[in-house]
C-alpha atoms as a PDB file:
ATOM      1  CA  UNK A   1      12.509 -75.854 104.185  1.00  0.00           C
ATOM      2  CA  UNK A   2      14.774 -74.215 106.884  1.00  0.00           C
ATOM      3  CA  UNK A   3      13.039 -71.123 106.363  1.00  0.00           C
ATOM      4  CA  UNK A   4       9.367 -72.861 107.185  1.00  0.00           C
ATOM      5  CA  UNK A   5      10.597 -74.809 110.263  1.00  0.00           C
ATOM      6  CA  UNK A   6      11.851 -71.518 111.937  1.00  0.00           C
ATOM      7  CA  UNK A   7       8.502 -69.220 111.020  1.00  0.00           C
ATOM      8  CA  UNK A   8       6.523 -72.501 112.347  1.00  0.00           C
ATOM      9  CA  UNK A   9       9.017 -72.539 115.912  1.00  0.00           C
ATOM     10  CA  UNK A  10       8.287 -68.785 116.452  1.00  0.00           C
ATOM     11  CA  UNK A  11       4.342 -69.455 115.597  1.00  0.00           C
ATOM     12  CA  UNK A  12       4.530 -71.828 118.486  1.00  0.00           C
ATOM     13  CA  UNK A  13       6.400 -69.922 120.614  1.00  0.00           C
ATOM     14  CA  UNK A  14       4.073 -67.123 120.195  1.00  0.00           C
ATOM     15  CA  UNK A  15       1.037 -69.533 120.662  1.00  0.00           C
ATOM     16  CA  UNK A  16       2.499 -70.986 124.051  1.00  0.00           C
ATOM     17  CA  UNK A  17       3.410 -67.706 125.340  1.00  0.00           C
ATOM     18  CA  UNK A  18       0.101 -66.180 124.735  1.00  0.00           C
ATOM     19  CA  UNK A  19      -1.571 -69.051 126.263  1.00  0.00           C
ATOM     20  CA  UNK A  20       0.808 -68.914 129.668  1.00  0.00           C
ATOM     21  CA  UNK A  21       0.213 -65.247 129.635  1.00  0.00           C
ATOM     22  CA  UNK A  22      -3.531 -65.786 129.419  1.00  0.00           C
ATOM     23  CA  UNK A  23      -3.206 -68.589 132.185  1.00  0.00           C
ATOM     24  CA  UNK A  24      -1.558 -66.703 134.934  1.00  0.00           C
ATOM     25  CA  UNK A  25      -3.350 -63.187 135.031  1.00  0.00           C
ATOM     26  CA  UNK A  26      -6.191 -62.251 136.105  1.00  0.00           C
ATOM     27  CA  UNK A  27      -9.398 -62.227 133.735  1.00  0.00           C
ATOM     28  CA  UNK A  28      -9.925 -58.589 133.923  1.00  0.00           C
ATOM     29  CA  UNK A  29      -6.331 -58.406 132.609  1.00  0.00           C
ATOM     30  CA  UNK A  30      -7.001 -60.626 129.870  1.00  0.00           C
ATOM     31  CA  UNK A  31     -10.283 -58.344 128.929  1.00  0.00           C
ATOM     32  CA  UNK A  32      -7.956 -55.495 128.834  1.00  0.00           C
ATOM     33  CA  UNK A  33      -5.606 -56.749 126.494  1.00  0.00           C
ATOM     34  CA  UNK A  34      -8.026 -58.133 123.933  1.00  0.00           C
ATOM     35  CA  UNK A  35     -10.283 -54.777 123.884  1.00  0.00           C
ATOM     36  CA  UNK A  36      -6.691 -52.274 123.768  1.00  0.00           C
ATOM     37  CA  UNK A  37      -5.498 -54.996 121.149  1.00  0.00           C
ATOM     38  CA  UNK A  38      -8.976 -54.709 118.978  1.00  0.00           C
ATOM     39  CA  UNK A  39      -9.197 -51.015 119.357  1.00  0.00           C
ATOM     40  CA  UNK A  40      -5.617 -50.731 118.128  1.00  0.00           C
ATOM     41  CA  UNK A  41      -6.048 -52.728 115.470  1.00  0.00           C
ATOM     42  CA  UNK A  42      -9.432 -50.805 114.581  1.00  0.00           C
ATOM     43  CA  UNK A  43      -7.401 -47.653 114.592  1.00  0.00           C
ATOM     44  CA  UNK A  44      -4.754 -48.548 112.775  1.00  0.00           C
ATOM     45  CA  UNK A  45      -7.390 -49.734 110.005  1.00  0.00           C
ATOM     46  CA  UNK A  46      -8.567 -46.412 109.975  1.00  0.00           C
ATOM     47  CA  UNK A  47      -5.856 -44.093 109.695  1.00  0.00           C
ATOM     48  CA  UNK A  48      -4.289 -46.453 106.744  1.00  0.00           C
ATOM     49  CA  UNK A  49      -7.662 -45.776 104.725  1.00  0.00           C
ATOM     50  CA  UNK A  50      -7.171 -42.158 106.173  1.00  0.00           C
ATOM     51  CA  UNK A  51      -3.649 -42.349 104.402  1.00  0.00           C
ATOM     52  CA  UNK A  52      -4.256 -43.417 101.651  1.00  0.00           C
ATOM     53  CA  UNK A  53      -7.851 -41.482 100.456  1.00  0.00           C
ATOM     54  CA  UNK A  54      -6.000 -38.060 101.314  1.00  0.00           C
ATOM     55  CA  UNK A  55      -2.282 -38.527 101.721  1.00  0.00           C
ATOM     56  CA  UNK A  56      -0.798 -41.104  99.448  1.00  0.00           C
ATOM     57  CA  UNK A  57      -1.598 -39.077  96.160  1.00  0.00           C
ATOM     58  CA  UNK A  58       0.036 -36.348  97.424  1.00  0.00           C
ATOM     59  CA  UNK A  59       3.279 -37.639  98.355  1.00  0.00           C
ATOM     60  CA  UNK A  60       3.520 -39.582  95.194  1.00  0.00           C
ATOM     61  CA  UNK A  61       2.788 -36.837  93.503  1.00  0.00           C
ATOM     62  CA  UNK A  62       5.836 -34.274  94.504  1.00  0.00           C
ATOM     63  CA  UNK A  63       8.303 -33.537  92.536  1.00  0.00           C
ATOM     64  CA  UNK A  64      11.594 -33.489  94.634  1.00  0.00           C
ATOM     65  CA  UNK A  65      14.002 -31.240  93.304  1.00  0.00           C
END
């Protein structure tokens, strides 16, 4: 129960912070950081399927000696 009260504290801190963040800078600011946010989110999407199509086999398949 300890463990749940603490995640649900951080969510909330994280929510209010965002939300002042959002508040006090300019919109073009706030553009910014959604679109860099998205696109590195979108990329990161990406190069996991990249990984693990091409590389993943691979590295589980060496034998370390």
């Amino acid at each position: 129960m300890k463990k749940k009260l603490i995640i649900a504290a951080i969510v909330i801190a994280i929510i209010v912070g965002v939300m002042l963040y959002m508040h006090y800078t300019p919109f073009w600011v706030n553009l910014t950081t959604v679109v860099s946010f998205g696109v590195g989110v979108v990329a990161g999407w990406v190069a996991r399927v990249v990984y693990d199509k091409y590389f993943k086999e691979d590295v589980q398949n060496e034998n370390i000696d």
